[in-house]
Protein backbone atom coordinates (compact mmCIF):
# COMPACT_ATOMS: atom_id res chain seq x y z
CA UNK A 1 0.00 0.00 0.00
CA UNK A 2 3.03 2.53 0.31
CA UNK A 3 4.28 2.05 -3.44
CA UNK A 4 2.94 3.69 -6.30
CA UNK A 5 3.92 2.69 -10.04
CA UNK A 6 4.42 5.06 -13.31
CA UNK A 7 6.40 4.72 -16.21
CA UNK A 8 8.57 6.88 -17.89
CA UNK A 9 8.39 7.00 -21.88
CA UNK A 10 12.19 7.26 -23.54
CA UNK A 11 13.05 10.17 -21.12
CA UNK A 12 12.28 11.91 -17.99
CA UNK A 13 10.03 13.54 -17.60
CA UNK A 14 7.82 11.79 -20.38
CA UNK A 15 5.59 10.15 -18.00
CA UNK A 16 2.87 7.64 -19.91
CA UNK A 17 -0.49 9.36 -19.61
CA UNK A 18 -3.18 7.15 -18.50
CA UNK A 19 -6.22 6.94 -21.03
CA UNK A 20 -8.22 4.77 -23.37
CA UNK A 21 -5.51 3.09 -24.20
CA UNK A 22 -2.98 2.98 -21.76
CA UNK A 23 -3.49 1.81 -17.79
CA UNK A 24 -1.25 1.35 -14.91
CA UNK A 25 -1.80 -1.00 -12.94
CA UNK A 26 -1.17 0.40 -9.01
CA UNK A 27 -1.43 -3.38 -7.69
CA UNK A 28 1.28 -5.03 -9.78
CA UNK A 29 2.93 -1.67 -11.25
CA UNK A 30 2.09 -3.58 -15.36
CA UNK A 31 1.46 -1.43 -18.17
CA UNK A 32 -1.09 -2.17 -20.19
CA UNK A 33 -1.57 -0.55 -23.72
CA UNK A 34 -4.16 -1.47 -26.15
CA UNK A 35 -3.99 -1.41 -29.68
CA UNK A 36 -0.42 -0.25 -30.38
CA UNK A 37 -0.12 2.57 -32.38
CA UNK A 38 3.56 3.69 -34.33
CA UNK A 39 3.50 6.31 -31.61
CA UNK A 40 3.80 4.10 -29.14
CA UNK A 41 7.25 2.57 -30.14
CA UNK A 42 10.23 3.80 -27.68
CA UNK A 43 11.63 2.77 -24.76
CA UNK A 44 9.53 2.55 -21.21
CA UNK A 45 11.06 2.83 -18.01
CA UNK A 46 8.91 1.71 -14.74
CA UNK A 47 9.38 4.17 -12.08
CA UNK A 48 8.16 2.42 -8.44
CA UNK A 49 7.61 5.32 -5.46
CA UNK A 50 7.60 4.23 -1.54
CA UNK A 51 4.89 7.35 -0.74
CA UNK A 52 6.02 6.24 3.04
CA UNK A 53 9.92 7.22 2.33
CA UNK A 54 9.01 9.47 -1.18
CA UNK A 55 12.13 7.93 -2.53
CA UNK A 56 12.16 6.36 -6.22
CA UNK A 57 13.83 3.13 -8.08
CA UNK A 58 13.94 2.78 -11.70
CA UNK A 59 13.72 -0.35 -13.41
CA UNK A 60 15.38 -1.11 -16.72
CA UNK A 61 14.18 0.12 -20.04
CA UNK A 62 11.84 -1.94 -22.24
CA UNK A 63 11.79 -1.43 -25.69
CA UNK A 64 8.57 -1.61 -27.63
CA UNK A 65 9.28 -2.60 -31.28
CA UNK A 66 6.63 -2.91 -34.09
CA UNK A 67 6.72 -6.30 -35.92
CA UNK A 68 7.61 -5.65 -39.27
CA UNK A 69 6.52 -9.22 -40.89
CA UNK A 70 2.67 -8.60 -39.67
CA UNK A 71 2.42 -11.35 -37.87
CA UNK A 72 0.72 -11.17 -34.06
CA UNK A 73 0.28 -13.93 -31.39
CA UNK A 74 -2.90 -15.21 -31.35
CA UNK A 75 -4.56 -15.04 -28.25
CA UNK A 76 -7.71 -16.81 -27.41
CA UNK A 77 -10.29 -14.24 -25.97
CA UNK A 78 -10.27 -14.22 -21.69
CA UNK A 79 -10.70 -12.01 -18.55
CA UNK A 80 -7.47 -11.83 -16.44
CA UNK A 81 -8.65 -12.05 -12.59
CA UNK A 82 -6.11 -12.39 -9.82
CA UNK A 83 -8.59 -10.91 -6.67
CA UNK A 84 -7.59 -11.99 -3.51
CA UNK A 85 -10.21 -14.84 -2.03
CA UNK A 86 -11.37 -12.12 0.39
CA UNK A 87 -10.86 -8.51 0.33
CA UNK A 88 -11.53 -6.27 4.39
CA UNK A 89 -12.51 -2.44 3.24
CA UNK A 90 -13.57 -0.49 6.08
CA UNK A 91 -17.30 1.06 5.48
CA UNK A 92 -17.37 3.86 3.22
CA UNK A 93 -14.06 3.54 2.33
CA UNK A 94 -13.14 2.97 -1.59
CA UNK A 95 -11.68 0.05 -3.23
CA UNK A 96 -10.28 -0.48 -6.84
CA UNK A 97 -11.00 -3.99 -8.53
CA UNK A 98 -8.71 -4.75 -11.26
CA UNK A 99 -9.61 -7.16 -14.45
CA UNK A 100 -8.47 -7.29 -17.77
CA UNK A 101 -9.88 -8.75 -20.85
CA UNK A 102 -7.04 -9.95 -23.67
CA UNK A 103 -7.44 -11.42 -26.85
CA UNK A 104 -7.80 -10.61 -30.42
């Protein structure tokens, strides 16, 4: 609960904007990006934050390449779920469910 997750894109301080497309996830720190566009090739950086000790560590680069031969994995259709089997919240306070659907 005292880490935060962003990523940097090719440089600081080109921080990935969350949007349609693009999510990050605060549980496991994954970026997820949905239908790559050209615009989206470059390098990405994950940037993890202790908000207890505001101090940072920087993972290593990824690159994200486009496949020039066309060809795509082929992913059958289904909903990623990892919830925990139970899941305290005090009353009234707010809690964030992730799931993801993948597949083509």
């Amino acid at each position: 609960p005292d880490l935060s997750f962003a990523w940097i894109f090719n440089e600081y301080p080109s921080f990935v904007q969350e949007d349609r497309r693009r999510f990050v996830s605060q549980e496991t720190g994954h970026l997820y990006i949905a239908k790559v566009e050209p615009s989206d090739v470059g390098n990405y950086t994950c940037v993890a934050t202790s908000t207890a000790t505001n101090s940072h560590v920087l993972g290593s680069p990824t690159p994200l390449v486009l496949r020039t031969d066309g060809v795509m994995g082929e992913y059958e259709p289904k909903i990623e779920v990892q919830f925990p089997e139970t899941l305290p919240a005090a009353k009234g306070s707010t809690v964030k469910l992730e799931c993801f659907a993948l597949g083509k």
